[in-house]
C-alpha atoms as a PDB file:
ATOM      1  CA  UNK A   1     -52.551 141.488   6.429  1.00  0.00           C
ATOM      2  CA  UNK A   2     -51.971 144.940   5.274  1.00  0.00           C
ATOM      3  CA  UNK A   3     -48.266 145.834   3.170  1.00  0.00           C
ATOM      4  CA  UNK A   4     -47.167 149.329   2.991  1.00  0.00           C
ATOM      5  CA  UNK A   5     -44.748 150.727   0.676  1.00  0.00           C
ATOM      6  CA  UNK A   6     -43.772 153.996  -0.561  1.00  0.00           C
ATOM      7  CA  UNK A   7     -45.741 153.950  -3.490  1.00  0.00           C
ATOM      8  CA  UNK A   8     -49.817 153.121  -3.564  1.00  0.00           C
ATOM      9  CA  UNK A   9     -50.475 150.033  -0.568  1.00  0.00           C
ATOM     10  CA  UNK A  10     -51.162 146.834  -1.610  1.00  0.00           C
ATOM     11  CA  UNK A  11     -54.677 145.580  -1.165  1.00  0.00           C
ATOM     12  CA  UNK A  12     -55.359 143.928   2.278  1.00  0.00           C
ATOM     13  CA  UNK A  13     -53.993 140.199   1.607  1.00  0.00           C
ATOM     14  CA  UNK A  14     -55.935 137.149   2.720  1.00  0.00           C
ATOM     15  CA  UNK A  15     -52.888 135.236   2.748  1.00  0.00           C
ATOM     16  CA  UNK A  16     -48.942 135.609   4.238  1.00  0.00           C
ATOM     17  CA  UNK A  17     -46.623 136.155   1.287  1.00  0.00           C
ATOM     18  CA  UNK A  18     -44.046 134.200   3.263  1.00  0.00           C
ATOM     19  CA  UNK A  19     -46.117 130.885   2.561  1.00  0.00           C
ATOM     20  CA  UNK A  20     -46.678 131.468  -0.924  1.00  0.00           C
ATOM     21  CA  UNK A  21     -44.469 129.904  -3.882  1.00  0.00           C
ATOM     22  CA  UNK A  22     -43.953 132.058  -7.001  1.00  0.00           C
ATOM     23  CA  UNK A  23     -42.150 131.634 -10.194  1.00  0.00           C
ATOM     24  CA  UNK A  24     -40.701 134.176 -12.771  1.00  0.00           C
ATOM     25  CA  UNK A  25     -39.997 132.503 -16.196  1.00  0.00           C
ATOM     26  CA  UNK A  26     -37.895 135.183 -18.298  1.00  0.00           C
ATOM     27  CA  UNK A  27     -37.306 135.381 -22.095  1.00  0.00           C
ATOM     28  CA  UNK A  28     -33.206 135.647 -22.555  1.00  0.00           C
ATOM     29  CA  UNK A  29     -33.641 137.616 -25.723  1.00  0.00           C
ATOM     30  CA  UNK A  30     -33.302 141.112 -25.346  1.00  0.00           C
ATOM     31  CA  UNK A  31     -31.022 139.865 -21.976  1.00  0.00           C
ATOM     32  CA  UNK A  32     -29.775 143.645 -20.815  1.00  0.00           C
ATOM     33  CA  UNK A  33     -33.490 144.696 -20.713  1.00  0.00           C
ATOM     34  CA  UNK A  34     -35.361 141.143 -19.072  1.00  0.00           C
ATOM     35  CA  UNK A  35     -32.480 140.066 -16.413  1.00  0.00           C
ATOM     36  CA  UNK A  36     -32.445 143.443 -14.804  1.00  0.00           C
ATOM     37  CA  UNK A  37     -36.289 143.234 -14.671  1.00  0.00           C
ATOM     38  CA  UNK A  38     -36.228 139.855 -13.237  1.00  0.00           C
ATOM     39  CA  UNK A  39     -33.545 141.632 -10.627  1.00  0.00           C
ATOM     40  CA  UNK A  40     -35.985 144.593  -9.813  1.00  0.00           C
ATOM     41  CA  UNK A  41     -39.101 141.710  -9.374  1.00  0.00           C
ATOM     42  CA  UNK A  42     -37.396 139.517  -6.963  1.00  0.00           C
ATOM     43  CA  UNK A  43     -35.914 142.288  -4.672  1.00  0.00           C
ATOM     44  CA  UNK A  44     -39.480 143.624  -4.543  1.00  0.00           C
ATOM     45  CA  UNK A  45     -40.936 139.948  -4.246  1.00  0.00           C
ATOM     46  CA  UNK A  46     -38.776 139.462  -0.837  1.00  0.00           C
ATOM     47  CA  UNK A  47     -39.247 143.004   0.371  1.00  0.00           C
ATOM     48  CA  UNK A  48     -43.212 142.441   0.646  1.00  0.00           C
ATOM     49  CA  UNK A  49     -42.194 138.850   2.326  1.00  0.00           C
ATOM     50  CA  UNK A  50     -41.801 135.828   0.129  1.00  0.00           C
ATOM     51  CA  UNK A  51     -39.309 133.099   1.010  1.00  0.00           C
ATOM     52  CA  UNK A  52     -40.057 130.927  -1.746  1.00  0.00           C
ATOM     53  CA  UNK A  53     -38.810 132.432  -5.506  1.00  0.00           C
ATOM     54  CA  UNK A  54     -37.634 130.464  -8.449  1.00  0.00           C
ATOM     55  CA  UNK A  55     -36.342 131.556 -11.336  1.00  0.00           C
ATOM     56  CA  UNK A  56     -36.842 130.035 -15.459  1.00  0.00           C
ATOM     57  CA  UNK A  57     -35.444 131.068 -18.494  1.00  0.00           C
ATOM     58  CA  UNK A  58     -36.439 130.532 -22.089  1.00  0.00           C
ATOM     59  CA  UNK A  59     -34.934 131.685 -25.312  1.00  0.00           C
ATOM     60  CA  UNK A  60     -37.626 133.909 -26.349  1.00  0.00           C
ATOM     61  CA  UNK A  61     -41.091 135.189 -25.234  1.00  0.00           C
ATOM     62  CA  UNK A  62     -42.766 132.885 -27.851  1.00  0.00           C
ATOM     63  CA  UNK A  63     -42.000 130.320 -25.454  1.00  0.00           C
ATOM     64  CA  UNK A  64     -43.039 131.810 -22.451  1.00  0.00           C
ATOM     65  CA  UNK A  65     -46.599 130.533 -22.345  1.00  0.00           C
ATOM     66  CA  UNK A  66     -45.529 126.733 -22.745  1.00  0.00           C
ATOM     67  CA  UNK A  67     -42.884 127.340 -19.906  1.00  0.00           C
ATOM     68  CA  UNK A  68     -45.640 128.609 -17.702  1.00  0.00           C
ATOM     69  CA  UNK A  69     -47.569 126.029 -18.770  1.00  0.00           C
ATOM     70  CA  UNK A  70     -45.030 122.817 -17.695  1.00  0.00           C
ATOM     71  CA  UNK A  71     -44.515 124.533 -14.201  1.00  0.00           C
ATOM     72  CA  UNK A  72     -47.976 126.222 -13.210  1.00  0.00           C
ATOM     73  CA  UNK A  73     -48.985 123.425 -10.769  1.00  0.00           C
ATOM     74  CA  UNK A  74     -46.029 124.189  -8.687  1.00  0.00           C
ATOM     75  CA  UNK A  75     -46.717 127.683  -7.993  1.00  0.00           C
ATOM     76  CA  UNK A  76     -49.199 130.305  -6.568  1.00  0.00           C
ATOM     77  CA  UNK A  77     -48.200 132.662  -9.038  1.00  0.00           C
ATOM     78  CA  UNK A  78     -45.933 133.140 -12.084  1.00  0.00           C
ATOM     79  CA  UNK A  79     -44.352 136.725 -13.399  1.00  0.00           C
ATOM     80  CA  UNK A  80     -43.846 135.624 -17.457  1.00  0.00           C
ATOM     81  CA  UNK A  81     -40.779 138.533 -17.898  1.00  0.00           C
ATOM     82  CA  UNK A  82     -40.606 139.273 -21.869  1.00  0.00           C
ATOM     83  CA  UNK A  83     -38.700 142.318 -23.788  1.00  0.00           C
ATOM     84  CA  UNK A  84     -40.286 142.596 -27.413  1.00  0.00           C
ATOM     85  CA  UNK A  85     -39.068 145.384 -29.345  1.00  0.00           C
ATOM     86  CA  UNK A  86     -40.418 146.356 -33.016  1.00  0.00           C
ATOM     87  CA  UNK A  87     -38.008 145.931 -35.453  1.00  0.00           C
ATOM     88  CA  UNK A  88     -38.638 146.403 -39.630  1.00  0.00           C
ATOM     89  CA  UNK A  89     -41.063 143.124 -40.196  1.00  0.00           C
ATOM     90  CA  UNK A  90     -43.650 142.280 -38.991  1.00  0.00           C
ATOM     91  CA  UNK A  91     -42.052 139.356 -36.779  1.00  0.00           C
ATOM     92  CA  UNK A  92     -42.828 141.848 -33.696  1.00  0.00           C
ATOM     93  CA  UNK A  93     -46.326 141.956 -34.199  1.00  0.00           C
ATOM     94  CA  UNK A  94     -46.486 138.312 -34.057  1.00  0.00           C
ATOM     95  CA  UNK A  95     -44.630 137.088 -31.122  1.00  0.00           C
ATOM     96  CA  UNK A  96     -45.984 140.347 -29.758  1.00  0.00           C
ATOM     97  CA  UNK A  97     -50.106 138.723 -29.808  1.00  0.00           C
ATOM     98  CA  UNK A  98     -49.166 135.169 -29.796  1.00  0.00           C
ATOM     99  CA  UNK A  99     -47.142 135.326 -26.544  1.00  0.00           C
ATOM    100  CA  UNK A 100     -50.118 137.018 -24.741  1.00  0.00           C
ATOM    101  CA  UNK A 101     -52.642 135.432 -26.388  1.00  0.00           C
ATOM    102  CA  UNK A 102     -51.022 131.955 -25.278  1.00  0.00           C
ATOM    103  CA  UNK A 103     -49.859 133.924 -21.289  1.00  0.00           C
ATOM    104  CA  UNK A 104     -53.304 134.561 -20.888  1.00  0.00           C
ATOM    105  CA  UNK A 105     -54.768 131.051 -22.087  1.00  0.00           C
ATOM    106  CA  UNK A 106     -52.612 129.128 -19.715  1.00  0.00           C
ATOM    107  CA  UNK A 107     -53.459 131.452 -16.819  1.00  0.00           C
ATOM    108  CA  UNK A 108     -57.324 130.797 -17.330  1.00  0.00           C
ATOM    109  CA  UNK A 109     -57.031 127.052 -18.460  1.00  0.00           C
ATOM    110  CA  UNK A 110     -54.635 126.764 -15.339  1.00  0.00           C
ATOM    111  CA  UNK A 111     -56.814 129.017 -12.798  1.00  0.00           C
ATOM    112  CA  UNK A 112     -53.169 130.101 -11.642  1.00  0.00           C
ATOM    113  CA  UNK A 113     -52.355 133.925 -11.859  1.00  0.00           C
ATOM    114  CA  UNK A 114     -49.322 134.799 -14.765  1.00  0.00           C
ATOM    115  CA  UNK A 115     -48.680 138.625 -14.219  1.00  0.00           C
ATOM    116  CA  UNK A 116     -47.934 139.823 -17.851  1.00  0.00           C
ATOM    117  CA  UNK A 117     -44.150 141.587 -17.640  1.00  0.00           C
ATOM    118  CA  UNK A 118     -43.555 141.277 -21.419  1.00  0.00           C
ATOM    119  CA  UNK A 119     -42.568 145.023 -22.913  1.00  0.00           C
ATOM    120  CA  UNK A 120     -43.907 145.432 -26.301  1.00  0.00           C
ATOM    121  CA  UNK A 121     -41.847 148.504 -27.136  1.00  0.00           C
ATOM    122  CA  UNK A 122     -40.903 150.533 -30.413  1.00  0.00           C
ATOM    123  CA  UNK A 123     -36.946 151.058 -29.337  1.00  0.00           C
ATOM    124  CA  UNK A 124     -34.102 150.390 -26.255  1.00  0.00           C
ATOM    125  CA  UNK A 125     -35.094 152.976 -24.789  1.00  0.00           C
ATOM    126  CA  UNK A 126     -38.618 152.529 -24.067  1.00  0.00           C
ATOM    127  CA  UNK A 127     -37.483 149.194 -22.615  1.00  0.00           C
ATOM    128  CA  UNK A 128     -35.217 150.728 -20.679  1.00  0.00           C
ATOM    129  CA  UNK A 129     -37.568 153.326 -19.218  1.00  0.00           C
ATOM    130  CA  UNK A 130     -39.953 150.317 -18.201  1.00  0.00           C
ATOM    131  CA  UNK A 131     -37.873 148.251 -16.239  1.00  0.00           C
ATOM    132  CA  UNK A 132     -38.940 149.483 -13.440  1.00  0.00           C
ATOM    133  CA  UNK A 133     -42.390 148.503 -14.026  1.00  0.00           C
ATOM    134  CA  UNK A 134     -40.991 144.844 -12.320  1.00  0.00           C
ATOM    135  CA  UNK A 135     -41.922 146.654  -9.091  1.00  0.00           C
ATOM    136  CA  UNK A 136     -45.456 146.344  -9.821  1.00  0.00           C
ATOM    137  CA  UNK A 137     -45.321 143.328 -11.177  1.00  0.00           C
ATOM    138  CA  UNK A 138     -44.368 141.742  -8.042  1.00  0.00           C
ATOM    139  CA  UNK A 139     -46.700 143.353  -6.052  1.00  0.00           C
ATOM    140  CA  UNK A 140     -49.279 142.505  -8.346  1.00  0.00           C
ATOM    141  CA  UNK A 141     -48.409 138.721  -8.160  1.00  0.00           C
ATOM    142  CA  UNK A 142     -48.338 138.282  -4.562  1.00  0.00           C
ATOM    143  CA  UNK A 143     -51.992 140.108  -4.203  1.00  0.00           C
ATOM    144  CA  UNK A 144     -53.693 137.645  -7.281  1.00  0.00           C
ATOM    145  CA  UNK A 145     -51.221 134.608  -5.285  1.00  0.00           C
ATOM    146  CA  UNK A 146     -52.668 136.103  -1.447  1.00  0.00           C
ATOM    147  CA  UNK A 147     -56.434 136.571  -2.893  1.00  0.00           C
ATOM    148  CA  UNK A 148     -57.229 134.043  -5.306  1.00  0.00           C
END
């Protein structure tokens, strides 16, 4: 099966989107910036066909990984939404590696795909200029869910 969109296709997909199941767990800190990314994902998710979208939140993207972790069986893919941004410590630079560092673990110990949606920005703005970047986030989550 072959998507089109206005932007760059979608690879050809071995599978229907409307029979896969995928998840988006979202960090509510830094709310403004992470629900209207989980807004943009979800539009696109249906748009390119899939019927079957849930939604988790967690207080912070620290605990995205073990979120992912507790509900990967259940899905074909998960989109782990974070908003990071640098403040005067070095706090950011923590949760910044750990939460990718423990994304990506659980997405090879799980053999499930976790699309990494977690801005690490300097300022609002940045994170502000990136929500749009849901779009390919979804897209990229239904062709590792359709492929793999």
């Amino acid at each position: 099966m072959k998507l089109s969109k206005s932007q760059p296709e979608l690879g050809v997909l071995d599978k229907d989107p409307s029979k896969i199941k995928i998840a988006l767990v979202k960090a509510k800190f830094n709310y403004d910036i992470t629900e209207e990314m989980e807004t943009v994902a979800i539009k696109r998710l249906k748009e390119l066909g899939v019927k079957n979208i849930s939604s988790y939140e967690v207080p912070g993207s620290f605990e995205i990984p073990y979120a992912c972790k507790k509900i990967s069986k259940n899905y074909d893919a998960i989109i782990a939404i974070g908003c990071i941004i640098e403040g005067e410590t070095d706090h950011y630079k923590f949760i910044s590696e750990n939460s990718s560092i423990g994304i990506q673990k659980v997405s090879i110990e799980e053999e499930k795909p976790i699309i990494f949606a977690v801005l690490t920005v300097k300022n609002h703005g940045q994170a502000t200029e990136r929500i749009k970047n849901a779009i390919t986030y979804a897209e990229n989550a239904v062709e590792m869910a359709c492929n793999f």
